[in-house]
PDB file of N, CA and C in Angstrom:
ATOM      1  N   UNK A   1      81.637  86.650 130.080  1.00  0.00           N
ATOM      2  CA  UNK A   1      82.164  87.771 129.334  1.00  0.00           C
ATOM      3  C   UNK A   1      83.455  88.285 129.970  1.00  0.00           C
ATOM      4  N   UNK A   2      83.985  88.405 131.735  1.00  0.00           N
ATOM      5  CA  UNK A   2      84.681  88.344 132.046  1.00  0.00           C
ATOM      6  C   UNK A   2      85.875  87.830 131.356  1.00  0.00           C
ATOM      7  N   UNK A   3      85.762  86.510 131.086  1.00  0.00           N
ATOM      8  CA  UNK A   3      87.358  85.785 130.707  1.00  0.00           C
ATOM      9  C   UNK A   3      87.086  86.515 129.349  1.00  0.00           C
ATOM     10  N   UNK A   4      86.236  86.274 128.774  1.00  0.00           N
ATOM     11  CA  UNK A   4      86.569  86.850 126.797  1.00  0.00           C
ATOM     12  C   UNK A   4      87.492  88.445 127.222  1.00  0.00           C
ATOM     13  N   UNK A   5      86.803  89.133 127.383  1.00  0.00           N
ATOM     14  CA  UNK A   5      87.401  90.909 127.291  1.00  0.00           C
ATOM     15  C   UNK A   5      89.222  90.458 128.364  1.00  0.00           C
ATOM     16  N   UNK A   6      89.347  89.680 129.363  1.00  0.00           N
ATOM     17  CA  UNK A   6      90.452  89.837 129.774  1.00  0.00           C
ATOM     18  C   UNK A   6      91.466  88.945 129.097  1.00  0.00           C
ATOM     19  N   UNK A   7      90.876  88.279 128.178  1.00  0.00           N
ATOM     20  CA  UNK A   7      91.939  87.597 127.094  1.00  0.00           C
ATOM     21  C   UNK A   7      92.080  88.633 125.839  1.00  0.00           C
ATOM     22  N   UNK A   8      90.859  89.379 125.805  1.00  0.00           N
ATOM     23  CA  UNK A   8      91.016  90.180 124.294  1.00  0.00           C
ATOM     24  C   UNK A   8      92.311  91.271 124.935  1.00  0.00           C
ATOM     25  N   UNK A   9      92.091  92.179 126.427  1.00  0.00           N
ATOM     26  CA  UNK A   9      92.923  92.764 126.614  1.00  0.00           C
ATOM     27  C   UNK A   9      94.725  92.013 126.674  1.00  0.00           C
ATOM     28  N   UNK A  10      94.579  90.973 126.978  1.00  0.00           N
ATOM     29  CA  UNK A  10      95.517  90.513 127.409  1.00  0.00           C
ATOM     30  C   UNK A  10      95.889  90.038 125.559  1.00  0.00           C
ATOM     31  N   UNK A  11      95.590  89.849 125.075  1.00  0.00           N
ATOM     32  CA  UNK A  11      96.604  89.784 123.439  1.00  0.00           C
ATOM     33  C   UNK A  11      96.699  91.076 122.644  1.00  0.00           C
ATOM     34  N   UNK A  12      95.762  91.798 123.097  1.00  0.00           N
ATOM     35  CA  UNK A  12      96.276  92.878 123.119  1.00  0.00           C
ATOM     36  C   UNK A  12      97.388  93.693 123.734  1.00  0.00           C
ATOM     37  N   UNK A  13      97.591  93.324 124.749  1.00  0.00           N
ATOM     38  CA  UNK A  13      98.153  94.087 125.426  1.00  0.00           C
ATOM     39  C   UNK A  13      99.831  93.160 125.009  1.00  0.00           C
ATOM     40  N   UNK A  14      99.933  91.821 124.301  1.00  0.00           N
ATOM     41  CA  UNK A  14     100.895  90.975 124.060  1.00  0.00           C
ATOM     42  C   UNK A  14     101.585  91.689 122.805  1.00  0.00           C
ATOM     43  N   UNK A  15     100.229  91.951 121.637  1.00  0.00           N
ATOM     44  CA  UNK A  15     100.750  92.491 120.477  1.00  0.00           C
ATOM     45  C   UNK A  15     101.644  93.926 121.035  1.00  0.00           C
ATOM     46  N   UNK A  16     101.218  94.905 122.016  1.00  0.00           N
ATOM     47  CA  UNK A  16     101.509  96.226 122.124  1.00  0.00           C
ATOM     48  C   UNK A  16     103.207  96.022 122.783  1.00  0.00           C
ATOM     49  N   UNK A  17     103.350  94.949 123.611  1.00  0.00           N
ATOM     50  CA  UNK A  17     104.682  94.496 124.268  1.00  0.00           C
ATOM     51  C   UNK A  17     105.348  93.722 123.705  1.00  0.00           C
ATOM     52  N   UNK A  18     104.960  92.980 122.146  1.00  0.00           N
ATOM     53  CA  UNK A  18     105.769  92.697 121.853  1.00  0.00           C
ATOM     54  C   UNK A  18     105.552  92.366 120.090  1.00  0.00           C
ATOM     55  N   UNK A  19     105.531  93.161 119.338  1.00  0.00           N
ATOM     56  CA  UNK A  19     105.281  93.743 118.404  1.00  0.00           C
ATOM     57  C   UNK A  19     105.262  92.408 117.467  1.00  0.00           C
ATOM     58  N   UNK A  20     106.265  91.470 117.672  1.00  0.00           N
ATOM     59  CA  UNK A  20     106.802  90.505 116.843  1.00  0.00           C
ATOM     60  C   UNK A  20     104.988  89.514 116.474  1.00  0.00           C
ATOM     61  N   UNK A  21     104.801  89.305 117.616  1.00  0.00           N
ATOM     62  CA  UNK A  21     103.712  88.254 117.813  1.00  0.00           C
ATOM     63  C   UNK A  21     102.676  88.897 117.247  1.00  0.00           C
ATOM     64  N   UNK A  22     102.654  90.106 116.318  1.00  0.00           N
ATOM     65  CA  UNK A  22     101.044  90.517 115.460  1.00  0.00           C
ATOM     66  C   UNK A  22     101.233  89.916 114.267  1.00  0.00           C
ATOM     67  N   UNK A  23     100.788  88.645 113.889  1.00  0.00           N
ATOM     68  CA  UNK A  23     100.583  87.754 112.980  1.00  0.00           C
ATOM     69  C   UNK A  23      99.295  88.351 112.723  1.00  0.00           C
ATOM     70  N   UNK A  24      99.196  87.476 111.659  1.00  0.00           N
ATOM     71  CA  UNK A  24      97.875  86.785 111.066  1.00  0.00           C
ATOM     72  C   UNK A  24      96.872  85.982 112.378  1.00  0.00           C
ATOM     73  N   UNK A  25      97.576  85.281 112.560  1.00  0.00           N
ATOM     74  CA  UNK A  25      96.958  84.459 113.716  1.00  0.00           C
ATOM     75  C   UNK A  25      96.328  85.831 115.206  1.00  0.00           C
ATOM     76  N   UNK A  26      97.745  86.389 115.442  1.00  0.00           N
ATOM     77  CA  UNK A  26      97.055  87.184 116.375  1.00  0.00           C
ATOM     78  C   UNK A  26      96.168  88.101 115.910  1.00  0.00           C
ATOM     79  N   UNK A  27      96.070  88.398 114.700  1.00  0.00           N
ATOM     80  CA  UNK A  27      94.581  88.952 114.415  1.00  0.00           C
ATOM     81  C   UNK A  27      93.466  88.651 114.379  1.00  0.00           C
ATOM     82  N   UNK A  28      93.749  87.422 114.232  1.00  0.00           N
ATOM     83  CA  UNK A  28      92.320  86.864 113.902  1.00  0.00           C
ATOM     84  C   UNK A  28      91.804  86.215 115.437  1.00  0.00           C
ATOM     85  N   UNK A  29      93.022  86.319 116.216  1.00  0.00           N
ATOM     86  CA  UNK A  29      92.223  86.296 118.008  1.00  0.00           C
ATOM     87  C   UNK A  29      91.631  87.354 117.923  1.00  0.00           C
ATOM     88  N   UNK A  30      92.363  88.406 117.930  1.00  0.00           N
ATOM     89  CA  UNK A  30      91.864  89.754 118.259  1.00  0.00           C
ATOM     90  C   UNK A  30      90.180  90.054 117.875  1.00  0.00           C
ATOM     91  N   UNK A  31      90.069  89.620 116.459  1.00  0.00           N
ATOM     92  CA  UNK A  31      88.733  90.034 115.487  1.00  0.00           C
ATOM     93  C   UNK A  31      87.753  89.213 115.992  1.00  0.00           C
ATOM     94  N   UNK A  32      88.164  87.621 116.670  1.00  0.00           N
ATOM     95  CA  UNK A  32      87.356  86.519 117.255  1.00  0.00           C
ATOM     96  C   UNK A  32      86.852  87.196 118.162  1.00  0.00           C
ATOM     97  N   UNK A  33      87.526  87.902 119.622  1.00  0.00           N
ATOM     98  CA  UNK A  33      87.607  87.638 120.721  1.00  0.00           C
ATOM     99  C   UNK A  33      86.468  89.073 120.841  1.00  0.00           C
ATOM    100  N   UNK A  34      87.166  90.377 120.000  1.00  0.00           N
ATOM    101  CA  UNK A  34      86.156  91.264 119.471  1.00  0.00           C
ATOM    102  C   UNK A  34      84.534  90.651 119.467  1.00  0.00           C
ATOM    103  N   UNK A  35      84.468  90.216 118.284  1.00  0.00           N
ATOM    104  CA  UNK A  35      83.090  89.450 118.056  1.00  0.00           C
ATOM    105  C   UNK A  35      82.115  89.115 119.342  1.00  0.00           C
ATOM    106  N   UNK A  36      83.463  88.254 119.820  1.00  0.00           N
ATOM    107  CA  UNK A  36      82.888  87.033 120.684  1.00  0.00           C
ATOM    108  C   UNK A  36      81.882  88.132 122.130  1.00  0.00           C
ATOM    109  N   UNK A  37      82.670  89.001 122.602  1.00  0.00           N
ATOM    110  CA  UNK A  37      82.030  90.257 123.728  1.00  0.00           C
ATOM    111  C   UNK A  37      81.159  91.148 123.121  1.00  0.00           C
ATOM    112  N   UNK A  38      81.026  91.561 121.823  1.00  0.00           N
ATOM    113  CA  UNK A  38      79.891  92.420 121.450  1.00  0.00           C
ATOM    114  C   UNK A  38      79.060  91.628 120.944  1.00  0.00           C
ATOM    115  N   UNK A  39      79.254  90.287 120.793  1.00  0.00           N
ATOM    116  CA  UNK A  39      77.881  89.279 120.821  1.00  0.00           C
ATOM    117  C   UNK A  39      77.278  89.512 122.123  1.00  0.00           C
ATOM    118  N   UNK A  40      78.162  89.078 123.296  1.00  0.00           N
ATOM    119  CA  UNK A  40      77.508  88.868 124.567  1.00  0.00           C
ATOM    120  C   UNK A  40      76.564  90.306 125.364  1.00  0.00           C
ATOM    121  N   UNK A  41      77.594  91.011 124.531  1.00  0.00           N
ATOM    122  CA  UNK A  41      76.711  92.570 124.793  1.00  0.00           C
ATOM    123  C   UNK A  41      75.606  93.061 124.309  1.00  0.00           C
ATOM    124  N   UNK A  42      75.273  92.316 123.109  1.00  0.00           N
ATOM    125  CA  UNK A  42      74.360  92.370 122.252  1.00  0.00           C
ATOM    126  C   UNK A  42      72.986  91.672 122.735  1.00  0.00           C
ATOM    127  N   UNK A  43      73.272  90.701 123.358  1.00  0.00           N
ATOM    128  CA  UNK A  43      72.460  89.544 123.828  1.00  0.00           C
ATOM    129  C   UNK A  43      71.521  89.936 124.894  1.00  0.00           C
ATOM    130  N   UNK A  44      72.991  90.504 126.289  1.00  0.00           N
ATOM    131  CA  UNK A  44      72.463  91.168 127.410  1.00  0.00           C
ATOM    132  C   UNK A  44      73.011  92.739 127.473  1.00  0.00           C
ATOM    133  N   UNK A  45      71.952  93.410 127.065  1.00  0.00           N
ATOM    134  CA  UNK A  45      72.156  95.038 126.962  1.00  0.00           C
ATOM    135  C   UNK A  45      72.577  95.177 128.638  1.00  0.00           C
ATOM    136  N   UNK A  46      72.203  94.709 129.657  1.00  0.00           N
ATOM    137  CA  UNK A  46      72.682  95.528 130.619  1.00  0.00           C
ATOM    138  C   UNK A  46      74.236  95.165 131.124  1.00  0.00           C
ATOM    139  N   UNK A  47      75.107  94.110 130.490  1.00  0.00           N
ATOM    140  CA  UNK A  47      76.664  94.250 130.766  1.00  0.00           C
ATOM    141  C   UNK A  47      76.964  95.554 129.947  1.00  0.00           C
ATOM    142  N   UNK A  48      76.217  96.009 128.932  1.00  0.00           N
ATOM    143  CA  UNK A  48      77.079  97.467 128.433  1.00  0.00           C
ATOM    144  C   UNK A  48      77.390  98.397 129.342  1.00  0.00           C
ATOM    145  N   UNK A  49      76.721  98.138 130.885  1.00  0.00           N
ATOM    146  CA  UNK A  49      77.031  99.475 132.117  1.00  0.00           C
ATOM    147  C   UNK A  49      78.294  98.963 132.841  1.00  0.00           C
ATOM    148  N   UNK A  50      78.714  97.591 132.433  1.00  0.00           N
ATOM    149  CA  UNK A  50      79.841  96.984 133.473  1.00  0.00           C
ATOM    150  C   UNK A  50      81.022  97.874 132.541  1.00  0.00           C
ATOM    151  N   UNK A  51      80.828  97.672 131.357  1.00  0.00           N
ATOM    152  CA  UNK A  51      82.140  98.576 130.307  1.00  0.00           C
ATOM    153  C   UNK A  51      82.555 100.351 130.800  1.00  0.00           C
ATOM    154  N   UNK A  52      81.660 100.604 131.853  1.00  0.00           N
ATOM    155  CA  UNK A  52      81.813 101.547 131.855  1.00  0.00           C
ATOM    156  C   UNK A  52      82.102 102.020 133.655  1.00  0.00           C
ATOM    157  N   UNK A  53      82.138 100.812 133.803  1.00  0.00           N
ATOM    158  CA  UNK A  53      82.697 100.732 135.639  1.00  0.00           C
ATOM    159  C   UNK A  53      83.615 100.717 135.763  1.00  0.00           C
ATOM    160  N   UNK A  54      84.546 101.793 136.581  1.00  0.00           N
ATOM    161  CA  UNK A  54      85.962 101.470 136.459  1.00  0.00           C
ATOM    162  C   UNK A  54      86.210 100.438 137.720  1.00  0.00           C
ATOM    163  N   UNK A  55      86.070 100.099 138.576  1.00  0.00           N
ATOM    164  CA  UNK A  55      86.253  98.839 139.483  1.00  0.00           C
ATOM    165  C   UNK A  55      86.114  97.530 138.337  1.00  0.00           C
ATOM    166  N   UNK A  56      85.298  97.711 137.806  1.00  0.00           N
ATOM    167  CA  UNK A  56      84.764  96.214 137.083  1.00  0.00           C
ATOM    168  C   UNK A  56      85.776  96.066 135.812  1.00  0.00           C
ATOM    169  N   UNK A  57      86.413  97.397 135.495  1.00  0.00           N
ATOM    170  CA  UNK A  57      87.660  98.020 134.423  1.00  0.00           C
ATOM    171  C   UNK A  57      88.468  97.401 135.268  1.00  0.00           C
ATOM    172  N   UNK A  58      88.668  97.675 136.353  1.00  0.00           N
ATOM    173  CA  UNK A  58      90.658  97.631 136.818  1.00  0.00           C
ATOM    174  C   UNK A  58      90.577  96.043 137.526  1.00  0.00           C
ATOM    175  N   UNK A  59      89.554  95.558 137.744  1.00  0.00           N
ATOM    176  CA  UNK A  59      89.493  93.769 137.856  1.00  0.00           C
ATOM    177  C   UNK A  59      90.040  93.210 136.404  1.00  0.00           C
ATOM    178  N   UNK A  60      89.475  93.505 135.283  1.00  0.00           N
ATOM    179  CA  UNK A  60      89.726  92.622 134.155  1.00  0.00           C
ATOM    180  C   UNK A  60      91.030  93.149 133.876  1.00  0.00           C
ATOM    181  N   UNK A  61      91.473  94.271 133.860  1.00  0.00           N
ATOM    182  CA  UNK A  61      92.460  94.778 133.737  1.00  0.00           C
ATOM    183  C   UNK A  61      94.029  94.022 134.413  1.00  0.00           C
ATOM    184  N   UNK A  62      93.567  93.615 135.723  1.00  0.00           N
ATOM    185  CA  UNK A  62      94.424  92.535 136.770  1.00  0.00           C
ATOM    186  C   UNK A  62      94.439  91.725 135.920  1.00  0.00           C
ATOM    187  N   UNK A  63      93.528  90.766 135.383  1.00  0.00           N
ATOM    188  CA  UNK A  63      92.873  89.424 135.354  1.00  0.00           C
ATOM    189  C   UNK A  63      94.427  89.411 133.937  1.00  0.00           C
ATOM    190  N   UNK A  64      93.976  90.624 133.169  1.00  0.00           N
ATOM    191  CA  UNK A  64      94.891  90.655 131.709  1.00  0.00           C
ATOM    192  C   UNK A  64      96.003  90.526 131.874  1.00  0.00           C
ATOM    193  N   UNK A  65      96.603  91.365 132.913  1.00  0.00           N
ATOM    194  CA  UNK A  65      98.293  91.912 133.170  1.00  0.00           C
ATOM    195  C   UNK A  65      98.604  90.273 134.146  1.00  0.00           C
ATOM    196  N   UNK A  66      97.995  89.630 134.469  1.00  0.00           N
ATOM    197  CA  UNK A  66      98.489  87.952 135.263  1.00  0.00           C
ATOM    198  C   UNK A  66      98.628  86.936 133.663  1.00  0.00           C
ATOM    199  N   UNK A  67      97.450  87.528 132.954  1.00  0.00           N
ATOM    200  CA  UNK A  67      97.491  86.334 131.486  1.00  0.00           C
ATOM    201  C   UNK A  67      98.870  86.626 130.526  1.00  0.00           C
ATOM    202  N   UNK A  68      98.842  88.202 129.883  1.00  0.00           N
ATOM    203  CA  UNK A  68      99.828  88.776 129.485  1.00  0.00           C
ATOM    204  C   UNK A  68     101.011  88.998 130.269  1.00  0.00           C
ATOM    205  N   UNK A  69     101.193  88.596 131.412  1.00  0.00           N
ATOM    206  CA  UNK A  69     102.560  88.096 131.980  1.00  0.00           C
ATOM    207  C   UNK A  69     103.126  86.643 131.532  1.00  0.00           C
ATOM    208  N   UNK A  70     102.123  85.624 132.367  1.00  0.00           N
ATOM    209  CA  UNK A  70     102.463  84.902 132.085  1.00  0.00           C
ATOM    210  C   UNK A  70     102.654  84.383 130.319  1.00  0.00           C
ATOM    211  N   UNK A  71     102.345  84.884 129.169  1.00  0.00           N
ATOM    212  CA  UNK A  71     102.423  84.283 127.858  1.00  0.00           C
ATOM    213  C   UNK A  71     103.521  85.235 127.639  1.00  0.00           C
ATOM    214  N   UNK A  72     104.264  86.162 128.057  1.00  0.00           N
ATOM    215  CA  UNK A  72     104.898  86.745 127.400  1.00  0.00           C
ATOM    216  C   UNK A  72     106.809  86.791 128.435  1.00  0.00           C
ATOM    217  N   UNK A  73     105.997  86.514 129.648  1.00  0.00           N
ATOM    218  CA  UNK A  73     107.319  86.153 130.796  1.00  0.00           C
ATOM    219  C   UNK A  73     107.434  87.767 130.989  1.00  0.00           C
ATOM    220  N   UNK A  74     107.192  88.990 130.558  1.00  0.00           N
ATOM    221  CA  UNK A  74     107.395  90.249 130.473  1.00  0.00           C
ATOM    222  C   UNK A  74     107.164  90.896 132.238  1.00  0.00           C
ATOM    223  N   UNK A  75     107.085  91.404 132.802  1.00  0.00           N
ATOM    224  CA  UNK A  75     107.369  92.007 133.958  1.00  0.00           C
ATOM    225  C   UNK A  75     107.283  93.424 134.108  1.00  0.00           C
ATOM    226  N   UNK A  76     107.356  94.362 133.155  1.00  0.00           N
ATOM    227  CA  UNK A  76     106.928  95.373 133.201  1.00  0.00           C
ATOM    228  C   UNK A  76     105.711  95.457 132.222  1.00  0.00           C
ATOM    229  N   UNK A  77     104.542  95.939 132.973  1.00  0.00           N
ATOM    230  CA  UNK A  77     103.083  96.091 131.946  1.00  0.00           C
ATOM    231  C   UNK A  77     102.946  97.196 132.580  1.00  0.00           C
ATOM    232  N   UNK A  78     101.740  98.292 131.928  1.00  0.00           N
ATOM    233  CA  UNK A  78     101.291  98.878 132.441  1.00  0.00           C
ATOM    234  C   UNK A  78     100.044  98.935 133.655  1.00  0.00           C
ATOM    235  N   UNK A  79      99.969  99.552 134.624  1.00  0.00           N
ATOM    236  CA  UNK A  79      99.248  99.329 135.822  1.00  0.00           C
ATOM    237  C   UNK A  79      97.780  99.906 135.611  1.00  0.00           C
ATOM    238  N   UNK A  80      98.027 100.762 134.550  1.00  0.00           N
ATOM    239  CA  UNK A  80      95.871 101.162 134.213  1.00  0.00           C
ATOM    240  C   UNK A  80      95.855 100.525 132.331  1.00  0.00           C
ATOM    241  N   UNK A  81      95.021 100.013 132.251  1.00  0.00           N
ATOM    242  CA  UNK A  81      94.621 100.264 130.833  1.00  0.00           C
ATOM    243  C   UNK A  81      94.856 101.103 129.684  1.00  0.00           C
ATOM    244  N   UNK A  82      95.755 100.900 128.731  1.00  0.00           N
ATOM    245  CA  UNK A  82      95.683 101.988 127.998  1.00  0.00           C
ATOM    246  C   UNK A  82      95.009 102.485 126.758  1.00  0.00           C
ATOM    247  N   UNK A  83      93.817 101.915 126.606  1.00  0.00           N
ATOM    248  CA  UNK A  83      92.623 101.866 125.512  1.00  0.00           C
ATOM    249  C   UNK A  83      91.795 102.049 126.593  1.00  0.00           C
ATOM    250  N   UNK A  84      90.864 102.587 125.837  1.00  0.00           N
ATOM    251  CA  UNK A  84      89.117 103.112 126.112  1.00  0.00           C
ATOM    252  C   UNK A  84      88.749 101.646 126.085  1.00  0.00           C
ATOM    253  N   UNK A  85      87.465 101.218 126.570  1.00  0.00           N
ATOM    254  CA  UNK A  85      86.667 100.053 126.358  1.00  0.00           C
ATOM    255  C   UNK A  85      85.905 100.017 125.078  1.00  0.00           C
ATOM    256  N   UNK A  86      86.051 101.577 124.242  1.00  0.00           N
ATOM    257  CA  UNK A  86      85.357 101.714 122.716  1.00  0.00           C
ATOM    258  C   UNK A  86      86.285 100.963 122.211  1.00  0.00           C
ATOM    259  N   UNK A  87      87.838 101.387 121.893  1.00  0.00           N
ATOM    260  CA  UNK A  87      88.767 100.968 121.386  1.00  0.00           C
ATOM    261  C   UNK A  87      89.286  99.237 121.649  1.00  0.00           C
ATOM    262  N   UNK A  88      88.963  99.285 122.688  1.00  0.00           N
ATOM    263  CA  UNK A  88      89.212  97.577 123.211  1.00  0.00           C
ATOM    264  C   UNK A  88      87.990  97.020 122.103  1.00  0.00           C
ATOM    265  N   UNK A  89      86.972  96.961 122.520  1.00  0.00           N
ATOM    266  CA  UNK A  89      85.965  96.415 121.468  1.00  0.00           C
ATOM    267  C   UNK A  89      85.439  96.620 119.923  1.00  0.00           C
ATOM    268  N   UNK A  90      86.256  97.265 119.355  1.00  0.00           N
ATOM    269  CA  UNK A  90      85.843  97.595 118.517  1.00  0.00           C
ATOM    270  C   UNK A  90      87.221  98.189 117.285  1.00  0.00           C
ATOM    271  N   UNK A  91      88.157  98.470 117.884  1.00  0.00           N
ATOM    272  CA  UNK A  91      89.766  98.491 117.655  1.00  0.00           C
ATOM    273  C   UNK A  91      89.635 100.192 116.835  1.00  0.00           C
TER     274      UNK A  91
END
């Protein structure tokens, strides 16, 4: 569940830096990648307490701002999250 939520943040965080790339296509990551973590949350009720850890927040958060660097070459991101983990999952 790790890599899913730090790729969902991380095209997220691509669409927010760079407006051009919200296709069709990047929606339908977005709506996938959505899915794909409130399946896994669904499955195992107790990762719903990791959504709410901020250590276990500002790891995936890293994990995003290294992915969304590298796909976008961009260099300035923001250093905390700027969505809730409601809003990340659920838009």
């Amino acid at each position: 569940m790790l890599d899913q939520i730090s790729d969902l943040l991380a095209t997220l965080l691509e669409g927010r830096a760079q407006p051009s790339r919200r296709d069709a296509a990047w929606e339908v990551s977005v709506r996938q990648l959505r899915t794909a973590v409130r399946h896994q949350v669904a499955l195992n009720p107790g990762l719903a307490n990791l959504l709410d850890d901020p250590d276990w927040c500002a790891e995936i958060w890293a994990d995003a701002i290294a992915l969304a660097a590298d796909e976008t070459g961009l260099g300035t991101l923001p250093d905390a999250c700027p969505w809730s983990m409601h809003h990340v999952l659920n838009g």
